[in-house]
C-alpha atoms as a PDB file:
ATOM      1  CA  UNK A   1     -38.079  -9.180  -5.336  1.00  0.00           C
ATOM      2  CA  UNK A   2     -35.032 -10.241  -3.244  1.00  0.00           C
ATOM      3  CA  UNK A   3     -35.780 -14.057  -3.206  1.00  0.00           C
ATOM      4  CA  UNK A   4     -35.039 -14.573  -6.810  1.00  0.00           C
ATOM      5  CA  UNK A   5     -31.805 -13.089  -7.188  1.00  0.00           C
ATOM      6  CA  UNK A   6     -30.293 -16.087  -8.680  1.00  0.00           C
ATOM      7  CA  UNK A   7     -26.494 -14.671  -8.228  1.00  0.00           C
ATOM      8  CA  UNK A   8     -25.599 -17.010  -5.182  1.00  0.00           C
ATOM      9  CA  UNK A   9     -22.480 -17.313  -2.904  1.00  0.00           C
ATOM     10  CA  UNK A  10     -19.112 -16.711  -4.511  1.00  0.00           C
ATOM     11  CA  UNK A  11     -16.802 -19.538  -5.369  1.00  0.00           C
ATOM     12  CA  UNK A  12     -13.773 -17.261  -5.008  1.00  0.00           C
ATOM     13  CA  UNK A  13     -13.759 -16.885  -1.357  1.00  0.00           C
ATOM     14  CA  UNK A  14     -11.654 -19.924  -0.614  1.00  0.00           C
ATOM     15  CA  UNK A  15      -9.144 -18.774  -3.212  1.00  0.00           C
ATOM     16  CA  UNK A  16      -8.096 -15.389  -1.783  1.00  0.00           C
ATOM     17  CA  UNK A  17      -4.676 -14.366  -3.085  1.00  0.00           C
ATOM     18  CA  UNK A  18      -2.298 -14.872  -0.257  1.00  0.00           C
ATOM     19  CA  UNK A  19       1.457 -13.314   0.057  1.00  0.00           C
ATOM     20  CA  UNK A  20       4.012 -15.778  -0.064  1.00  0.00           C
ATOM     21  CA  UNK A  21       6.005 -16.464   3.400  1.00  0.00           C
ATOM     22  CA  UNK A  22       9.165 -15.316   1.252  1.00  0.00           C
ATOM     23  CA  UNK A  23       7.884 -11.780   0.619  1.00  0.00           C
ATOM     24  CA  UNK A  24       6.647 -10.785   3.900  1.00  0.00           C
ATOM     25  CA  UNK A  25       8.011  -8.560   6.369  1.00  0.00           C
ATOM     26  CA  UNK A  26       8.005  -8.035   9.903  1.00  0.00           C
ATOM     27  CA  UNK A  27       5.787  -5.144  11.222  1.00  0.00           C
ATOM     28  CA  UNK A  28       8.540  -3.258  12.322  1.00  0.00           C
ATOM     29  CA  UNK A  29      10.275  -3.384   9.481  1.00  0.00           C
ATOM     30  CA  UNK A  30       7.596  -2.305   7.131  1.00  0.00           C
ATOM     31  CA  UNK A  31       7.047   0.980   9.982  1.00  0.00           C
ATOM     32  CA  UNK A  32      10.763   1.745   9.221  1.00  0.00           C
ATOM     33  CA  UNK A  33      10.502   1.192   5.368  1.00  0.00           C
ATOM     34  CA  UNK A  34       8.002   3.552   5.996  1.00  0.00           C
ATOM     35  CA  UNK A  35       8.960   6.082   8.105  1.00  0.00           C
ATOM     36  CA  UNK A  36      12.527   6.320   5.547  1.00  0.00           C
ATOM     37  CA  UNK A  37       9.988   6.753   2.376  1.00  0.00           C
ATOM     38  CA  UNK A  38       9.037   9.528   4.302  1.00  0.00           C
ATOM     39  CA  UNK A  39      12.309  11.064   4.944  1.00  0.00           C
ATOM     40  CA  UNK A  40      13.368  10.800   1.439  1.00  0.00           C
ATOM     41  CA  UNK A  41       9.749  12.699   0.372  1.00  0.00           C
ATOM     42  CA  UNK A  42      10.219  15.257   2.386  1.00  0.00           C
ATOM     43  CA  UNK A  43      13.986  15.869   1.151  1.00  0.00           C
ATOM     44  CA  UNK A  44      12.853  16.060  -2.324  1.00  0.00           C
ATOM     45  CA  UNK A  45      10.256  18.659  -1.763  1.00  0.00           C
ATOM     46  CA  UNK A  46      12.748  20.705   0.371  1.00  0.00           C
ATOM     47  CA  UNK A  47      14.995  20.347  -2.389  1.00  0.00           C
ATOM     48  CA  UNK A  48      12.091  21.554  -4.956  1.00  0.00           C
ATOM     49  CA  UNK A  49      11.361  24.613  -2.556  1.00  0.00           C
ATOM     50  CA  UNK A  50      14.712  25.718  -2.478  1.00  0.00           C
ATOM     51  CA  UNK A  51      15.286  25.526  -6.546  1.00  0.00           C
ATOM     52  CA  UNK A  52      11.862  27.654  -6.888  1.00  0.00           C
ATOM     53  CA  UNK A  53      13.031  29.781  -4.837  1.00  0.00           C
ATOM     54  CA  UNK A  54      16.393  30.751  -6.325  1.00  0.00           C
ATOM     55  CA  UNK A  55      14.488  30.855 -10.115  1.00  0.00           C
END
């Protein structure tokens, strides 16, 4: 059953999309972009607690 599954390799694998050099960041820099996301999240839902609370 298997040795006439006509689908073959794919002809996309030498094409993968690739990030250009100008948008990438260092690894460190992505951990802080990160870790400040993070920060900010947990602001806003502090924020949101506190306005529930006071309704």
């Amino acid at each position: 059953m298997g040795r006439d599954n006509k689908q073959g390799k794919s002809k996309n694998k030498s094409s993968l999309p690739q990030t250009p050099k100008n948008e990438k960041i260092a690894p460190q820099a992505a951990k802080e972009e990160t870790a400040q996301e993070l920060l900010e999240l947990e602001s806003l839902v502090a924020k949101n607690k506190q306005k529930n609370r006071q309704k």
